[in-house]
C-alpha atoms as a PDB file:
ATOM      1  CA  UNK A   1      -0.110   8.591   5.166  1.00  0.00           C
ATOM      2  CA  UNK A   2       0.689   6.216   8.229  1.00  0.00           C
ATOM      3  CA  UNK A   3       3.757   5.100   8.140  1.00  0.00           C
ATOM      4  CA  UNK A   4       5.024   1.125   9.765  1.00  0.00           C
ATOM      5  CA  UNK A   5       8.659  -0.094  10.797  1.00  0.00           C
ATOM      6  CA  UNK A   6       7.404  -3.387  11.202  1.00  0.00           C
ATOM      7  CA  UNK A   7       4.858  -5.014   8.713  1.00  0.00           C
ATOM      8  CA  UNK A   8       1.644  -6.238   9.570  1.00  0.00           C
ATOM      9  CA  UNK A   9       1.518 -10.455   9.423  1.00  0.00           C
ATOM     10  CA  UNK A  10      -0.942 -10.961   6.973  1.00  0.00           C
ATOM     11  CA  UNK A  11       0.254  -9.436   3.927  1.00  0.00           C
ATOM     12  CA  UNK A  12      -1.505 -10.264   0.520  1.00  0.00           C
ATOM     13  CA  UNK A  13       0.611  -8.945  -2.576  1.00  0.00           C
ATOM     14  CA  UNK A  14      -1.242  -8.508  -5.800  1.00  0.00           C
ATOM     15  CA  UNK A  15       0.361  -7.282  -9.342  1.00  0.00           C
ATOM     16  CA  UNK A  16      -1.063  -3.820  -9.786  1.00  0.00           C
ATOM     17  CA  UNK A  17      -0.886  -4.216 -13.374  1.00  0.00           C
ATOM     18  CA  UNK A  18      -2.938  -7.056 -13.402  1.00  0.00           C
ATOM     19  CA  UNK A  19      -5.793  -5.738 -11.258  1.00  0.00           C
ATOM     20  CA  UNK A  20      -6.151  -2.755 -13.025  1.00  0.00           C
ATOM     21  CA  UNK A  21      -6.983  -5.137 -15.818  1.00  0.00           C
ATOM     22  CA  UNK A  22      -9.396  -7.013 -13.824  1.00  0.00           C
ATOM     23  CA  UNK A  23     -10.954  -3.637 -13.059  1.00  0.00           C
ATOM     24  CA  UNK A  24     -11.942  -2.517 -16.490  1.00  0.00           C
ATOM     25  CA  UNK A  25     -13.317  -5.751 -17.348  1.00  0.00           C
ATOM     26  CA  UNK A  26     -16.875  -6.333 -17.668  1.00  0.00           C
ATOM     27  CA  UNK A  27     -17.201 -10.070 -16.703  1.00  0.00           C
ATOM     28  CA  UNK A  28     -15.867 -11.865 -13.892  1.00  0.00           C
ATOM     29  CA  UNK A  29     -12.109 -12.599 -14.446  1.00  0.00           C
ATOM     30  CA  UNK A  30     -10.954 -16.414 -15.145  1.00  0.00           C
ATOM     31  CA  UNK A  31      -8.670 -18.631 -13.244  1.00  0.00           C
ATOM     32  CA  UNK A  32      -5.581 -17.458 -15.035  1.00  0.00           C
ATOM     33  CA  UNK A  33      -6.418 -13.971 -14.441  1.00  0.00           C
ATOM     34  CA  UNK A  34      -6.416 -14.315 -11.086  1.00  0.00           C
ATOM     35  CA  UNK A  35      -3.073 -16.525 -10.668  1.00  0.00           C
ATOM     36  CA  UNK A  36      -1.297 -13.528 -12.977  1.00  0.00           C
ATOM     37  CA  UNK A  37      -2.742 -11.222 -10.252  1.00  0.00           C
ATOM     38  CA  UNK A  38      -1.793 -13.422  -6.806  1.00  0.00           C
ATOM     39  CA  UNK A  39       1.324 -15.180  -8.388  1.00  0.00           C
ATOM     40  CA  UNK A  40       1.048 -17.823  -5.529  1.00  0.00           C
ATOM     41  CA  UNK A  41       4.461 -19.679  -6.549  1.00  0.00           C
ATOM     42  CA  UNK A  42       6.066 -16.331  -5.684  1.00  0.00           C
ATOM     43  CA  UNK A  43       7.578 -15.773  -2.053  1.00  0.00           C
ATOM     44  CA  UNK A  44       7.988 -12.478   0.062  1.00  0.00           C
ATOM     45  CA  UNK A  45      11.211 -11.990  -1.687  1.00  0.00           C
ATOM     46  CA  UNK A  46       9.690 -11.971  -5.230  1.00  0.00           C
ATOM     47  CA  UNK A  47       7.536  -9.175  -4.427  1.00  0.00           C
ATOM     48  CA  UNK A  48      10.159  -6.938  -2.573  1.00  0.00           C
ATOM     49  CA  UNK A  49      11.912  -7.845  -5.709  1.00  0.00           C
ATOM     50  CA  UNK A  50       9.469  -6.600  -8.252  1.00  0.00           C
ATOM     51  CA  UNK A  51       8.470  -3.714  -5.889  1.00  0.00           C
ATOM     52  CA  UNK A  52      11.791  -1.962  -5.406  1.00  0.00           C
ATOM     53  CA  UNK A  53      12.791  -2.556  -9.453  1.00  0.00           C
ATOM     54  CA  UNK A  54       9.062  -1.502 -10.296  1.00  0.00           C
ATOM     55  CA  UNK A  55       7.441   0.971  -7.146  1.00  0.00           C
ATOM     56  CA  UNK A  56       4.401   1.365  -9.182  1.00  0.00           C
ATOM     57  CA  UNK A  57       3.454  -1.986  -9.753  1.00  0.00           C
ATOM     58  CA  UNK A  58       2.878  -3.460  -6.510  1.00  0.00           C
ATOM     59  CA  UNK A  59       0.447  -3.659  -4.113  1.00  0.00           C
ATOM     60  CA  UNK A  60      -0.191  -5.239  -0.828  1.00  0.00           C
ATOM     61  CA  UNK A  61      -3.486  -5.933   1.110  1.00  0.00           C
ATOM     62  CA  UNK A  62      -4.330  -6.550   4.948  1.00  0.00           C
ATOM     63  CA  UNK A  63      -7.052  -7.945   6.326  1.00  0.00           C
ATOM     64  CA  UNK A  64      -7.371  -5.394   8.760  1.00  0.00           C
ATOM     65  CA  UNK A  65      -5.252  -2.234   9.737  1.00  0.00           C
ATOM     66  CA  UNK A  66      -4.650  -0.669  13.319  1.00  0.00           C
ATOM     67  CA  UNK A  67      -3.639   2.923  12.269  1.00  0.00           C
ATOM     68  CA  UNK A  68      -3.205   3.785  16.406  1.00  0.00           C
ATOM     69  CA  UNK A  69       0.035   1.561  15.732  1.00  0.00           C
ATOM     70  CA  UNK A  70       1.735   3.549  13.146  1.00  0.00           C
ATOM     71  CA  UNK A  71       5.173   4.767  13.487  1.00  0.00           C
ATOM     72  CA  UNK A  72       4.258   8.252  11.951  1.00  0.00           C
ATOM     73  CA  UNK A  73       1.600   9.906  10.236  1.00  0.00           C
ATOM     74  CA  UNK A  74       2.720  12.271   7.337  1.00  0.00           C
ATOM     75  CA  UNK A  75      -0.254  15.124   6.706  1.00  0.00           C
ATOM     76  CA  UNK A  76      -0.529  17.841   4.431  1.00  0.00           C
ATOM     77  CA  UNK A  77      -1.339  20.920   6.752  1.00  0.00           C
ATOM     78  CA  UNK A  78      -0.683  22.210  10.339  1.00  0.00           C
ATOM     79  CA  UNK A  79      -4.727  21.778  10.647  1.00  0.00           C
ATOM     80  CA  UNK A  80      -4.520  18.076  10.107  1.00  0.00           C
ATOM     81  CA  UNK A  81      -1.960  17.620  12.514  1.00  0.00           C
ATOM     82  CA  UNK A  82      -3.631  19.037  15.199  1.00  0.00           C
ATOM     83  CA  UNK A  83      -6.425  17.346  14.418  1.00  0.00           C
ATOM     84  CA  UNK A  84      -5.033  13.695  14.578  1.00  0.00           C
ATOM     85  CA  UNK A  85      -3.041  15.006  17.824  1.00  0.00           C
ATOM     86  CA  UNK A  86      -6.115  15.721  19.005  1.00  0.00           C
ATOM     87  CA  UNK A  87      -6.958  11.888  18.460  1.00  0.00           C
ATOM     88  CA  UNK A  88      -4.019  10.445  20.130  1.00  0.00           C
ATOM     89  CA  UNK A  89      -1.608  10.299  17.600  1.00  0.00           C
ATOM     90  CA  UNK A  90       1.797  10.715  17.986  1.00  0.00           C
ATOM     91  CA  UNK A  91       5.159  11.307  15.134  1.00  0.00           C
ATOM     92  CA  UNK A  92       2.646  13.835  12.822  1.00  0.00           C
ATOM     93  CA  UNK A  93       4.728  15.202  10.717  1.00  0.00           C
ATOM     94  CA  UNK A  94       3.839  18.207   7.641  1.00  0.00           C
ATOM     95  CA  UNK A  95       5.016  17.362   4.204  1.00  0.00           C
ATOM     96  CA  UNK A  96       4.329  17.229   0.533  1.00  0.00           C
ATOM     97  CA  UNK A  97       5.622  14.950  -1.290  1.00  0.00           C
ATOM     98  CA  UNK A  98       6.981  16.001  -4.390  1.00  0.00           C
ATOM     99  CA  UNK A  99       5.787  14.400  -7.965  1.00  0.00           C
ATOM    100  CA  UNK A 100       8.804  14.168 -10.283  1.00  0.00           C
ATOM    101  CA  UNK A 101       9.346  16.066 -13.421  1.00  0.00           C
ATOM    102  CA  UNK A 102       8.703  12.332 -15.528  1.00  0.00           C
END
């Protein structure tokens, strides 16, 4: 998992709830589909909002992604980290995170 202090510019939020819906369906989704999954009238704020009462059911899209610029890189094994060290990486860190008991 790489890991950013600073956001990339070009952030598109979607409603993970909504494309999930879009993803089962069988035909192309309509117009209102789409707005329930963009929510244009909402600002940054909205989706911090929703995304901090509701972790789950946001997501956020980039054009592109420079993972060179991450701030750290959480792996699962020693033999990870060495390899991405190996790469140029720097703040690998080991860990597991933890699923809860819900």
């Amino acid at each position: 998992m790489f890991s950013y202090v600073s956001t990339p510019n070009q952030l598109i939020f979607t409603d993970y709830d909504i494309w999930n819906v879009i993803l089962s369906m069988s035909k192309e989704p309509d117009s209102r589909l789409i707005q329930s999954l963009l929510k244009p009238s909402w600002i940054r704020n909205d989706w911090i909002t929703k995304a901090n009462k509701h972790p789950e059911s946001v997501q956020v899209l980039v054009p592109k992604l420079d993972l060179r610029l991450a701030d750290s890189v959480m792996v699962r094994n020693e033999t990870t980290k060495k390899e991405l060290e190996a790469m140029g990486f720097k703040n690998v860190i080991v860990a597991r995170l933890k699923l809860s008991d819900d």
